[in-house]
N, C-alpha and C. Protein backbone atom coordinates (compact mmCIF):
# COMPACT_ATOMS: atom_id res chain seq x y z
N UNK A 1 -15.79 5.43 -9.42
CA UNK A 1 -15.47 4.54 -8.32
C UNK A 1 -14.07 4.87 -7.81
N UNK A 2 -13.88 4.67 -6.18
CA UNK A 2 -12.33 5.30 -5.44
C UNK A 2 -11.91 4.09 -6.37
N UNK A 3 -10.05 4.48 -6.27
CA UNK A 3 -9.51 3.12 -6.44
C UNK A 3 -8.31 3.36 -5.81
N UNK A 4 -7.38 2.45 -4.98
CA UNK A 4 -6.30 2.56 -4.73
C UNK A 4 -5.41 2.17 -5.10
N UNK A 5 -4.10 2.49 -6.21
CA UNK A 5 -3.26 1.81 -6.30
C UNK A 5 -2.07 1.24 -5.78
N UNK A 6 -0.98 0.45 -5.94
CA UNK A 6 0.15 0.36 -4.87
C UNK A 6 1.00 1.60 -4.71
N UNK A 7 2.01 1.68 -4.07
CA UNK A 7 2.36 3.49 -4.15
C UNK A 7 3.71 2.93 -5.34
N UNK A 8 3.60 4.35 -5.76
CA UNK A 8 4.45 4.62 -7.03
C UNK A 8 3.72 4.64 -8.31
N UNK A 9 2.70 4.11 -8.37
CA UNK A 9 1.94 4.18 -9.39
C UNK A 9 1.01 5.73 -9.79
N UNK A 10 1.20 6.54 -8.86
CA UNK A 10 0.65 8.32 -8.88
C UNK A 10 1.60 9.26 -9.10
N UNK A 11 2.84 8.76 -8.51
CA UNK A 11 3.79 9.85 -8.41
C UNK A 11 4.30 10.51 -9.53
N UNK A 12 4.21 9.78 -10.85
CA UNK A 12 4.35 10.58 -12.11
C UNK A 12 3.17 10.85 -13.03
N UNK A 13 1.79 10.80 -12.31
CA UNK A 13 0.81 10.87 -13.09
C UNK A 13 0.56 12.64 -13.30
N UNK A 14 0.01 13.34 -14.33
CA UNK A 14 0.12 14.92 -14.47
C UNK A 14 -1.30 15.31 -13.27
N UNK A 15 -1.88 14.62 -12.77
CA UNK A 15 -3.40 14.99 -11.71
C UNK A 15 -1.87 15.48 -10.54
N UNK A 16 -1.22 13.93 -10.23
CA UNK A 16 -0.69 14.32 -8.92
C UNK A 16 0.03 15.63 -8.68
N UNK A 17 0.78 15.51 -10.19
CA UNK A 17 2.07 16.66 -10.02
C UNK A 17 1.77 17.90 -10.22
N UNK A 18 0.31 17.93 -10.53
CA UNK A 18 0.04 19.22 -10.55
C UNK A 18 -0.77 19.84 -9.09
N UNK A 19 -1.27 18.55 -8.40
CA UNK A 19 -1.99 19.23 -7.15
C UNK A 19 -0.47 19.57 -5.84
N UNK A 20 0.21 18.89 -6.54
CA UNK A 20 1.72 18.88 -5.16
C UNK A 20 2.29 20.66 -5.62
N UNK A 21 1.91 21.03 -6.49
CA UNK A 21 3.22 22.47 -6.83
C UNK A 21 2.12 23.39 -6.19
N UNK A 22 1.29 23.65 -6.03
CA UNK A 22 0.55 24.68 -5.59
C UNK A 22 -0.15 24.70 -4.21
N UNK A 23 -0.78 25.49 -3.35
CA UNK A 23 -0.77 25.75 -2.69
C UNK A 23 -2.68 25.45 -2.56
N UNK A 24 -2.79 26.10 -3.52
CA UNK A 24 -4.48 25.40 -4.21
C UNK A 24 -4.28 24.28 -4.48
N UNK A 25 -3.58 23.86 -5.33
CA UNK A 25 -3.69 22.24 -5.66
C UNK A 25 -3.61 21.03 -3.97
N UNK A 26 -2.86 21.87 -3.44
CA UNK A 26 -3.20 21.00 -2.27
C UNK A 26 -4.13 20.93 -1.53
N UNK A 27 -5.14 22.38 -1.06
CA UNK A 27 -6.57 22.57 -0.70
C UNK A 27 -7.20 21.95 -1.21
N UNK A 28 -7.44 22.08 -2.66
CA UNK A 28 -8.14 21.33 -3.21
C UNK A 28 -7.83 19.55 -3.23
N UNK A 29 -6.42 19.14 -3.01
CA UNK A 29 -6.71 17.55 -2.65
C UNK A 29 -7.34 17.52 -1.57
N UNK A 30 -6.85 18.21 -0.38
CA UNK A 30 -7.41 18.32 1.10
C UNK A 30 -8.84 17.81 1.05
N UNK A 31 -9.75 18.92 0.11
CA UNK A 31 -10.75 19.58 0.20
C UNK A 31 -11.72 17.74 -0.42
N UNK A 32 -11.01 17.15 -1.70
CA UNK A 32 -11.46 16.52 -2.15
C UNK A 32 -10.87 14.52 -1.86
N UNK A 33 -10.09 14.89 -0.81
CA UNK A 33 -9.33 13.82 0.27
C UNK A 33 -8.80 12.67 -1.15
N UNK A 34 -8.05 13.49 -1.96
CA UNK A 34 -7.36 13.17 -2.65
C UNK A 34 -5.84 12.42 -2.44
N UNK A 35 -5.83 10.94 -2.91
CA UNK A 35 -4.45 10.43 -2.31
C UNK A 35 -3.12 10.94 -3.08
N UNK A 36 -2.01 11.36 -2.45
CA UNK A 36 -1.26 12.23 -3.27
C UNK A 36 0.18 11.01 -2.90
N UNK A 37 1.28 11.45 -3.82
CA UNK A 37 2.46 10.70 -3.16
C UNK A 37 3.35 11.29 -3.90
N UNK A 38 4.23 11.32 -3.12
CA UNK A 38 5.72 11.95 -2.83
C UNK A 38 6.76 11.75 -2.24
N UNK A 39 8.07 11.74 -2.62
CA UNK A 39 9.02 11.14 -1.70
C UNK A 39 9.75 11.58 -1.06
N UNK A 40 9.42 10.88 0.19
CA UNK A 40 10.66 11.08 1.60
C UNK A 40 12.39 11.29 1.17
N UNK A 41 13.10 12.63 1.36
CA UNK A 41 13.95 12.16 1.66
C UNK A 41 14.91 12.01 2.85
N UNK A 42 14.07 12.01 3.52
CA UNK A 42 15.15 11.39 5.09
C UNK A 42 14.01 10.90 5.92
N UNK A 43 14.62 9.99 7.14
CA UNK A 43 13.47 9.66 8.53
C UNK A 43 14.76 10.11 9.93
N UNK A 44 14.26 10.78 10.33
CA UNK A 44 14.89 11.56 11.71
C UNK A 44 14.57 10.36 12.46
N UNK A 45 15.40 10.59 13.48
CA UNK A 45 15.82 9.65 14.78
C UNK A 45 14.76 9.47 15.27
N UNK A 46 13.36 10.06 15.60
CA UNK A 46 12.04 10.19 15.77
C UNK A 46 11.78 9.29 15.02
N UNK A 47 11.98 9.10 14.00
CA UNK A 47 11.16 7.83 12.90
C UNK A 47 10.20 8.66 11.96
N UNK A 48 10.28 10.21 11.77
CA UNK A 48 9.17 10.95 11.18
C UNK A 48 10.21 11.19 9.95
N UNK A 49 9.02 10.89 8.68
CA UNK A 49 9.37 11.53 7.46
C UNK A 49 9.10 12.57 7.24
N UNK A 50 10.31 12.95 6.22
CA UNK A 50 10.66 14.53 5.99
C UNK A 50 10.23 14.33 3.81
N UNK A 51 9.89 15.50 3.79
CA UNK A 51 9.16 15.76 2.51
C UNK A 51 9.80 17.13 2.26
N UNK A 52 9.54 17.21 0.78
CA UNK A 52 10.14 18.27 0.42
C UNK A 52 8.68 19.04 -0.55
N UNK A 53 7.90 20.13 0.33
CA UNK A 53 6.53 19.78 -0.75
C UNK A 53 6.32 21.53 -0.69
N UNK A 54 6.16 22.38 -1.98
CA UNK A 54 6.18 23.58 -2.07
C UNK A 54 7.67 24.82 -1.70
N UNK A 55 8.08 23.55 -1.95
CA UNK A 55 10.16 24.08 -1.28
C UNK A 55 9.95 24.49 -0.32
N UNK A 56 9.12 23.93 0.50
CA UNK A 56 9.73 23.74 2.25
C UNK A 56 9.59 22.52 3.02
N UNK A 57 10.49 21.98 4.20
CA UNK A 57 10.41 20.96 4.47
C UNK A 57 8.70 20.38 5.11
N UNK A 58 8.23 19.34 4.97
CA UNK A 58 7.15 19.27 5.55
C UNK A 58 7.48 17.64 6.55
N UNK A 59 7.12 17.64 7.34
CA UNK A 59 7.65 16.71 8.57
C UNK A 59 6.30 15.38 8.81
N UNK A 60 6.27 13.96 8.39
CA UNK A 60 4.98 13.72 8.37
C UNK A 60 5.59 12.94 9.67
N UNK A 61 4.79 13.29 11.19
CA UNK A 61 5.01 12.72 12.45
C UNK A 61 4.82 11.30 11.99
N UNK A 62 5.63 9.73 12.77
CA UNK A 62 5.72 8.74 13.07
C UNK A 62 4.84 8.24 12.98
N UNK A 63 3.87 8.59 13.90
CA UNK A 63 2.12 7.89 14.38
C UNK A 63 1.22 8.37 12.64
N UNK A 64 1.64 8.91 11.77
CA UNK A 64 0.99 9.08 10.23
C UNK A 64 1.36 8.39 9.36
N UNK A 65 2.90 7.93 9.75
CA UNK A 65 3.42 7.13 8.80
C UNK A 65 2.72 5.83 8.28
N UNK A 66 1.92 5.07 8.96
CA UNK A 66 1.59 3.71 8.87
C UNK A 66 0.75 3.30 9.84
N UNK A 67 -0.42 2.70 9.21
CA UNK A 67 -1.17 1.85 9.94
C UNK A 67 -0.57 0.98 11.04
N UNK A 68 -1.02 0.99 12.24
CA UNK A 68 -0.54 -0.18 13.02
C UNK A 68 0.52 0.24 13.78
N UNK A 69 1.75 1.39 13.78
CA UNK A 69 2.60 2.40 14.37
C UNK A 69 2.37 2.16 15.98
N UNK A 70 0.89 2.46 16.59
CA UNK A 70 0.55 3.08 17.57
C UNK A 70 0.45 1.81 18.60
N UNK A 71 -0.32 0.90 17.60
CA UNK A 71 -0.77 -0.65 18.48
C UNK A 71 1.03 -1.99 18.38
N UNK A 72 1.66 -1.46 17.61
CA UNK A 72 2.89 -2.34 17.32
C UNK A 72 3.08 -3.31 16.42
N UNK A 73 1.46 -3.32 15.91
CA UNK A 73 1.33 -4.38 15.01
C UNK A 73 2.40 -3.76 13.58
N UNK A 74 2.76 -2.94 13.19
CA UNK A 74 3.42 -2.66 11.89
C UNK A 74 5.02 -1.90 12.62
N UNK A 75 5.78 -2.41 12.16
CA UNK A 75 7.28 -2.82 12.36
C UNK A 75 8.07 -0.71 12.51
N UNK A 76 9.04 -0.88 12.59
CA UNK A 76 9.72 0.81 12.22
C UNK A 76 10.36 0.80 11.41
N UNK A 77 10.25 -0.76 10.55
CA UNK A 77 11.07 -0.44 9.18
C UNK A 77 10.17 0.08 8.12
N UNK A 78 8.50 -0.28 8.17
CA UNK A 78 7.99 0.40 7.44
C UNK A 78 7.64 1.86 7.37
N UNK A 79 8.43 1.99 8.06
CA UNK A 79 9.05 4.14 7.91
C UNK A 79 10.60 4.41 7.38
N UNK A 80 11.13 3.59 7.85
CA UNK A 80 12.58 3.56 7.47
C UNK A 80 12.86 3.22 5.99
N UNK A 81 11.84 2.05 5.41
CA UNK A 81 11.82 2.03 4.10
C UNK A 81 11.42 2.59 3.04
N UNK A 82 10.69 3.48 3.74
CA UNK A 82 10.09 4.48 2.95
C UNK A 82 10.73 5.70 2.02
N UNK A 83 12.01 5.75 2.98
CA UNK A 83 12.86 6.97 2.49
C UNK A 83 13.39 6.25 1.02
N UNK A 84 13.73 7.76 0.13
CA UNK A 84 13.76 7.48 -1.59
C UNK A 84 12.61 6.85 -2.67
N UNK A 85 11.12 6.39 -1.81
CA UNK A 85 10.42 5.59 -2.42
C UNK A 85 9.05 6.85 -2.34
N UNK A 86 8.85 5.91 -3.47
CA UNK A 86 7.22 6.88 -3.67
C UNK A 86 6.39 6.61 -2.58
N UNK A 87 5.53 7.40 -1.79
CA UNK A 87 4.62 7.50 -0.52
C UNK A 87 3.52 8.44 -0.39
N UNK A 88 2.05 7.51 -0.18
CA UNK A 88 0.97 7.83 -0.17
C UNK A 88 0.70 8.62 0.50
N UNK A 89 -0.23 9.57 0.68
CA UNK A 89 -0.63 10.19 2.10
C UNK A 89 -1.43 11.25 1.10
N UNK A 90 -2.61 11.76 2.52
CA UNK A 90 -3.54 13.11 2.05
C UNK A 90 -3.46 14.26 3.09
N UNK A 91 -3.54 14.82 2.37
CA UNK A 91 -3.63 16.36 3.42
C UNK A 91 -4.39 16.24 3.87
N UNK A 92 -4.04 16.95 5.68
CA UNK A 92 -5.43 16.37 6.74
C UNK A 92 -5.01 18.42 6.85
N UNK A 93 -4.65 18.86 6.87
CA UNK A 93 -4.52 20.06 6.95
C UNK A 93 -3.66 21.38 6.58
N UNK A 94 -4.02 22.70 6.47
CA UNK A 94 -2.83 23.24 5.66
C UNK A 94 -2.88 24.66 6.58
N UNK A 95 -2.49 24.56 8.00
CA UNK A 95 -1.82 25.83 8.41
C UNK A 95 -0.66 26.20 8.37
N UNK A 96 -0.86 27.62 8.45
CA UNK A 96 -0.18 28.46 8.03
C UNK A 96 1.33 29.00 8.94
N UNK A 97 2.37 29.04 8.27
CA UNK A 97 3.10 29.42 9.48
C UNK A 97 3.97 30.80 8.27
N UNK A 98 3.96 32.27 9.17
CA UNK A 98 4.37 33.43 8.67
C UNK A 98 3.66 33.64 7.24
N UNK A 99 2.62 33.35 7.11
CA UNK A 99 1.81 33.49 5.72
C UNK A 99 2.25 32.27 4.83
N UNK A 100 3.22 31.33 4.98
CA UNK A 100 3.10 30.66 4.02
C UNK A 100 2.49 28.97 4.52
N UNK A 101 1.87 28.04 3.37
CA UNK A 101 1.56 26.93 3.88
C UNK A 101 2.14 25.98 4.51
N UNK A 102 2.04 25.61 4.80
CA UNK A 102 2.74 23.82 5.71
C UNK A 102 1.76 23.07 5.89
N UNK A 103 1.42 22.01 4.71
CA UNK A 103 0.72 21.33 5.16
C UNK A 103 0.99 19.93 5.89
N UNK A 104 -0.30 19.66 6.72
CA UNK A 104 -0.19 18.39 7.67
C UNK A 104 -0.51 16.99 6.74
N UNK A 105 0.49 16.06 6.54
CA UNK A 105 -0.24 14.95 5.44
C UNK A 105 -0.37 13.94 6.58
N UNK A 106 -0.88 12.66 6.37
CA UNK A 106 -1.11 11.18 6.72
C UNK A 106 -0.99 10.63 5.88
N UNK A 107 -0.33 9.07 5.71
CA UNK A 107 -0.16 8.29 5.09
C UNK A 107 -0.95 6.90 5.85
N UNK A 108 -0.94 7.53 7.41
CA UNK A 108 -1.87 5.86 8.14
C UNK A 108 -3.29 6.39 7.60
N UNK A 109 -4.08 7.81 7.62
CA UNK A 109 -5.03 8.03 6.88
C UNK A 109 -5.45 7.76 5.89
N UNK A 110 -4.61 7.51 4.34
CA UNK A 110 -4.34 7.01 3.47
C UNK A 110 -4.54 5.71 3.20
N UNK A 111 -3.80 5.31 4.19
CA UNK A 111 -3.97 3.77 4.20
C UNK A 111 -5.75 3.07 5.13
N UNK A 112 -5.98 3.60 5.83
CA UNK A 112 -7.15 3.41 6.65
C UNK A 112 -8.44 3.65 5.53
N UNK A 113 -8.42 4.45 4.88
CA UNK A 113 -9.14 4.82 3.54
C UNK A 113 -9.20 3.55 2.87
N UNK A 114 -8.22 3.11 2.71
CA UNK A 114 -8.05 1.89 1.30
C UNK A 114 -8.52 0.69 2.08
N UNK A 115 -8.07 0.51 3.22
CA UNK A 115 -8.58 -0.88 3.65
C UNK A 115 -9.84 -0.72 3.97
N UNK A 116 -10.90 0.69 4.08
CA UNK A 116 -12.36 0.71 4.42
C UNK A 116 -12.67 0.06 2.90
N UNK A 117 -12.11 0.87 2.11
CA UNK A 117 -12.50 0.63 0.85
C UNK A 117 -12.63 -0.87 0.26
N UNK A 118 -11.26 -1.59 0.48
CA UNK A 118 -11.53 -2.88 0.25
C UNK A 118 -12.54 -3.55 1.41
N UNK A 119 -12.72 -3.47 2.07
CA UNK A 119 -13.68 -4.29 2.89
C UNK A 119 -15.35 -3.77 1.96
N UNK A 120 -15.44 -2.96 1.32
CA UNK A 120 -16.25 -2.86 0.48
C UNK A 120 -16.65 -3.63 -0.62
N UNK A 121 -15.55 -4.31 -1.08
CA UNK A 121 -15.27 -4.77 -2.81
C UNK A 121 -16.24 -5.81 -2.65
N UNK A 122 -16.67 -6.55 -3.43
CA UNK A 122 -17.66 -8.05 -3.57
C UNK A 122 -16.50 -8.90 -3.57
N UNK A 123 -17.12 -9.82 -3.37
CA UNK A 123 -16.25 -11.16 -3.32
C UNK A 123 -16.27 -11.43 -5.00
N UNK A 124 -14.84 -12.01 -5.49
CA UNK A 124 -14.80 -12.01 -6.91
C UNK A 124 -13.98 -10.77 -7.54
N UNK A 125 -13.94 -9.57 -6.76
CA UNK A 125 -13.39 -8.41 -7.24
C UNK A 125 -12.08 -8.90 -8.01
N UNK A 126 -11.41 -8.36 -8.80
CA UNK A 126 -10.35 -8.56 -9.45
C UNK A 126 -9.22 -7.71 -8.88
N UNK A 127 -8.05 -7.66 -8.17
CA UNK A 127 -7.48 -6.57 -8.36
C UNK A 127 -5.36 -6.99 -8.49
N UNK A 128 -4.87 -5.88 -8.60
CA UNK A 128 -3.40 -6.26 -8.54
C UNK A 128 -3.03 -6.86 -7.29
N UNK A 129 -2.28 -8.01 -7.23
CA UNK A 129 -1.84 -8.38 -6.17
C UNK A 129 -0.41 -8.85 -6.34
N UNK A 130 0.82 -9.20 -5.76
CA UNK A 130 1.90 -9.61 -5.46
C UNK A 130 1.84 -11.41 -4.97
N UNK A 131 2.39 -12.03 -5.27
CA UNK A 131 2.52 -13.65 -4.75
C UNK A 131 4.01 -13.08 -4.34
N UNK A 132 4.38 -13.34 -3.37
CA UNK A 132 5.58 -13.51 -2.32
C UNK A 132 6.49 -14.00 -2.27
N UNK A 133 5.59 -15.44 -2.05
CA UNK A 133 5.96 -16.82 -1.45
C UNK A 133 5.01 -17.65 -2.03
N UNK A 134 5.48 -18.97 -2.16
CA UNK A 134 4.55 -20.23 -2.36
C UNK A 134 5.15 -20.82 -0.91
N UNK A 135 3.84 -21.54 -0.64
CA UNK A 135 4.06 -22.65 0.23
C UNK A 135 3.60 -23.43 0.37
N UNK A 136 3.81 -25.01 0.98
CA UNK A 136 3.13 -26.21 0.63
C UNK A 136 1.75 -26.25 0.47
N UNK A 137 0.75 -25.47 0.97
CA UNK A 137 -0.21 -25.62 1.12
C UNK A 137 -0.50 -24.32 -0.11
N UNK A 138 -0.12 -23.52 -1.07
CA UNK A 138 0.01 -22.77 -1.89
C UNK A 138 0.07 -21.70 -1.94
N UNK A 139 -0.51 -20.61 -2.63
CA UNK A 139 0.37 -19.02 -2.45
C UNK A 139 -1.02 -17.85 -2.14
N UNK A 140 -0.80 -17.38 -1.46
CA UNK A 140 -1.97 -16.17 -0.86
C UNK A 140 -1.26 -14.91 -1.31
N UNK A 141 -2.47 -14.00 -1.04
CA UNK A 141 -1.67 -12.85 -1.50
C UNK A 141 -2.07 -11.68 0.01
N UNK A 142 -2.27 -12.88 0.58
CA UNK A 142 -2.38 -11.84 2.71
C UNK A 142 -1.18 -11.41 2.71
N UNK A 143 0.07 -11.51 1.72
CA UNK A 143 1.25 -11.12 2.67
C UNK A 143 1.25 -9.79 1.83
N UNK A 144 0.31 -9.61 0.50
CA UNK A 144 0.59 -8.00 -0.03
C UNK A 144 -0.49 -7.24 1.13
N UNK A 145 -1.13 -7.58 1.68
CA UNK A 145 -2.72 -6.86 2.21
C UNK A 145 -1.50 -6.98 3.75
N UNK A 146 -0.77 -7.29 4.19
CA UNK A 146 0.33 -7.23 5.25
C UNK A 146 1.54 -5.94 4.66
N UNK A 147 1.92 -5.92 3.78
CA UNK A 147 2.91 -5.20 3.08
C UNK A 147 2.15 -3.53 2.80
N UNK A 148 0.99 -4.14 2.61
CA UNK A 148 0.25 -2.67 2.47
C UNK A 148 -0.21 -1.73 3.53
N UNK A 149 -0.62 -2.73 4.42
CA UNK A 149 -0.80 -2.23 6.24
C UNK A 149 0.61 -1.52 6.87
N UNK A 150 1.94 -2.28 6.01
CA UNK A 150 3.03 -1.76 7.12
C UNK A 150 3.99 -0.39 6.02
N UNK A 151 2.65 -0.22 5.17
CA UNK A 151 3.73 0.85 4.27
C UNK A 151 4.36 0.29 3.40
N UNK A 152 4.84 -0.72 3.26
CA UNK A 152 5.54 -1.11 2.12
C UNK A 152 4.39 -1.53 0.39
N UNK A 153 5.53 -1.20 -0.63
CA UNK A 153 4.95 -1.85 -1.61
C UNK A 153 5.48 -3.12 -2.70
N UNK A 154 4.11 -3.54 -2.58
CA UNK A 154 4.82 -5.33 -3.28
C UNK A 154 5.40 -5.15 -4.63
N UNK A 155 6.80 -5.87 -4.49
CA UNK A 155 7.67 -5.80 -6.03
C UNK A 155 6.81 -6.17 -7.38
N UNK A 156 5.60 -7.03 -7.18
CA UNK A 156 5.28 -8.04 -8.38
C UNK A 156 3.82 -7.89 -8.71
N UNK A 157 3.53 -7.16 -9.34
CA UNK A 157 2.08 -7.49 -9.97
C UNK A 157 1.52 -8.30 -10.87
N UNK A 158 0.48 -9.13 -10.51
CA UNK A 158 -0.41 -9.81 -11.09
C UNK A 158 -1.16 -9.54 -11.02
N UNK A 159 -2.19 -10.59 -11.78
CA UNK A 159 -3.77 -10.55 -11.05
C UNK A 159 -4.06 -12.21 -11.35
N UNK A 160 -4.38 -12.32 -10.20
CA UNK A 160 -4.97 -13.66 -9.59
C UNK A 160 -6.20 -13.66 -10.05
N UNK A 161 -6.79 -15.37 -10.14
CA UNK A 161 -8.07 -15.64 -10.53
C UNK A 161 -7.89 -16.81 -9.25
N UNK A 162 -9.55 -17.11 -9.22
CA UNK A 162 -9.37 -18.32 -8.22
C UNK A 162 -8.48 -19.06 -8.28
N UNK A 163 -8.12 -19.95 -7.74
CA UNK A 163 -7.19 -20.79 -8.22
C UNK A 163 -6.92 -21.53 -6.73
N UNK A 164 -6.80 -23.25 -7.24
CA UNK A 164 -6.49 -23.86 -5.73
C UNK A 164 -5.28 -24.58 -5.89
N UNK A 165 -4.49 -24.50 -4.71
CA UNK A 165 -2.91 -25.73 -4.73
C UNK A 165 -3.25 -26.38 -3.75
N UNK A 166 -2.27 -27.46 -4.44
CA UNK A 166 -2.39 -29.11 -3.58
C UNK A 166 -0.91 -29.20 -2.96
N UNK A 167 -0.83 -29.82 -2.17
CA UNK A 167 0.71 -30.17 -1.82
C UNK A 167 0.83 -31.58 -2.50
N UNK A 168 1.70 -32.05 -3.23
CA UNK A 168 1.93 -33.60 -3.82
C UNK A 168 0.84 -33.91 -4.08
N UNK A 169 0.29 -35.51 -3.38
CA UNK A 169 -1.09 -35.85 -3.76
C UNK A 169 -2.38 -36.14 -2.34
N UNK A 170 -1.89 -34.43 -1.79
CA UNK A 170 -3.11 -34.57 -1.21
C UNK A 170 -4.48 -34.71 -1.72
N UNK A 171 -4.97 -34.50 -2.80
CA UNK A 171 -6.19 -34.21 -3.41
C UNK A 171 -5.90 -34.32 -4.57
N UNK A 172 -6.53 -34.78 -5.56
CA UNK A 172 -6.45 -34.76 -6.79
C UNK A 172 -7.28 -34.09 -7.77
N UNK A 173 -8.74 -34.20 -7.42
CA UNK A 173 -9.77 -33.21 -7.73
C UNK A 173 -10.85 -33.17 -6.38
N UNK A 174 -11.25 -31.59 -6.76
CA UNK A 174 -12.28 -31.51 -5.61
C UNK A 174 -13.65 -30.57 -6.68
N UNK A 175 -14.74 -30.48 -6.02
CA UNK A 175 -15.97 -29.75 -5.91
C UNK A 175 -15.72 -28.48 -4.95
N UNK A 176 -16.51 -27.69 -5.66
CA UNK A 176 -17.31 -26.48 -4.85
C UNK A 176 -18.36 -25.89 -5.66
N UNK A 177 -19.60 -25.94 -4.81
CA UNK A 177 -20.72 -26.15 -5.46
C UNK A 177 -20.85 -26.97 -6.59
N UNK A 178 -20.66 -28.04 -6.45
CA UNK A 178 -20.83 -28.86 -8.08
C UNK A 178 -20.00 -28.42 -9.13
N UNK A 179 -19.25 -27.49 -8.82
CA UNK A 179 -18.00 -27.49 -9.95
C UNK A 179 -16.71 -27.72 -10.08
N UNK A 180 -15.90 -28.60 -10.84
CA UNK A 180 -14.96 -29.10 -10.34
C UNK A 180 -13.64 -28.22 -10.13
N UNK A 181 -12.94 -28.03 -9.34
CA UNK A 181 -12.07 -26.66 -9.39
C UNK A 181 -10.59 -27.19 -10.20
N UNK A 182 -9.70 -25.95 -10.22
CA UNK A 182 -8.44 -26.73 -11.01
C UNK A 182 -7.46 -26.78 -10.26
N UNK A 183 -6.48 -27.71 -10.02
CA UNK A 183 -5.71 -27.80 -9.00
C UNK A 183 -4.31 -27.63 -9.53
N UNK A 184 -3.38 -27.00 -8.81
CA UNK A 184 -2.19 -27.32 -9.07
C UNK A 184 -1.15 -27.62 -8.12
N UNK A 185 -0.15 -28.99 -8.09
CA UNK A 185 0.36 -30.25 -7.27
C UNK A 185 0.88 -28.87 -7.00
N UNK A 186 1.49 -28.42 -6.01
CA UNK A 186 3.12 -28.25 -5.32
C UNK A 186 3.71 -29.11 -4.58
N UNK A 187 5.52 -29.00 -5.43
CA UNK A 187 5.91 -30.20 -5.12
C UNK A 187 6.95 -29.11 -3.90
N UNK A 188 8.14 -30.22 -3.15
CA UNK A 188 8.83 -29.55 -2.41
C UNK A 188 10.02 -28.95 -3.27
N UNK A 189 10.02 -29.25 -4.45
CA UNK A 189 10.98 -28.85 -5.30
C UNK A 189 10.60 -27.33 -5.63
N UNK A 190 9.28 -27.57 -5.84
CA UNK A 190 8.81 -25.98 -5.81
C UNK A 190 8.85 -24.82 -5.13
N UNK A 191 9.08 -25.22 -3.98
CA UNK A 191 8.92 -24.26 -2.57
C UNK A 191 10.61 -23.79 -2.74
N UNK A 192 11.61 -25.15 -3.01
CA UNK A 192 12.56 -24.90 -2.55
C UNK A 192 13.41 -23.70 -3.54
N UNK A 193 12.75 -23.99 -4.98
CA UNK A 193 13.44 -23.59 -5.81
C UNK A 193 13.08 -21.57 -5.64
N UNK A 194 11.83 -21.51 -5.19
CA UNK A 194 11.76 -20.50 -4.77
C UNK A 194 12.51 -19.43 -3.73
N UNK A 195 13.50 -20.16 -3.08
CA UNK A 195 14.36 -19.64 -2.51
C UNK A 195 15.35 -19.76 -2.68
């Protein structure tokens, strides 16, 4: 089964570091649309990250950087933050310039992959998520599935189980389907102390 993790979690694994040194190892991610990651070190005035991959520079254009780039929905800090941090992306191609490679990566490709993918999962799936924020009405984890759309990755892993919040005493117990769920009050002390 695919799986996607948050980025940084590949970059020292021995699969990745061995498909990034070679020239085959990267065909072959190409070939097998393998997610690779590596880190930026600079973003040019363009907003395009610069990579350092087979000791030559490789340039990943603006519009690759991140989902959402093109329509405005995802910000230009999620390129800007990118630099020094571990970053997803797959080889969409590997021409050649004077016999040697340069390959073309995506990271909005990368990312477009993972969100097909989750729109796949069953309801119930288990996976790592980040809590943010709490707020009166209680804590979601839309703002990691937001963080993940704009390139960034969430500081905090968990894993969530259902779970419902109350603000004070809106509710005390409720049903769904005949089972009683478990609630937990948030108070404003809670919210506040969080900041």
């Amino acid at each position: 089964m695919e799986q996607f993790l948050p980025e940084g979690r590949l970059i020292s694994t021995p699969e990745n570091q061995a498909l990034l040194r070679t020239p085959e190892g990267l065909r072959q991610a190409m070939e097998e649309q393998t997610v690779l990651e590596a880190v930026p070190d600079k973003c040019d005035a363009a907003h395009d990250l610069h990579f350092r991959l087979l000791g030559k520079e490789v340039v990943m254009p603006r519009e690759e950087c991140a989902v959402g780039l093109e329509d405005g929905s995802t910000k230009e800090i999620a390129i800007l933050g990118r630099v020094g941090k571990p970053t997803c992306f797959v080889v969409e191609g590997l021409p050649g310039e004077d016999g040697a490679v340069v390959p073309r990566i995506s990271r909005r490709a990368a990312q477009e992959r993972c969100l097909r993918w989750l729109m796949t999962l069953p309801a119930g799936t288990i996976l790592p998520a980040a809590v943010t924020r709490l707020e009166r009405f209680g804590a979601f984890v839309s703002e990691v599935i937001e963080q993940l759309e704009a390139g960034e990755t969430p500081e905090t892993t968990v894993y969530m189980e259902e779970h419902w919040y109350t603000y004070d005493d809106t509710v005390s117990t409720f049903e769904v389907d005949g089972v009683e769920q478990t609630t937990t009050v948030v108070t404003d002390q809670i919210v506040e102390d969080q900041y």
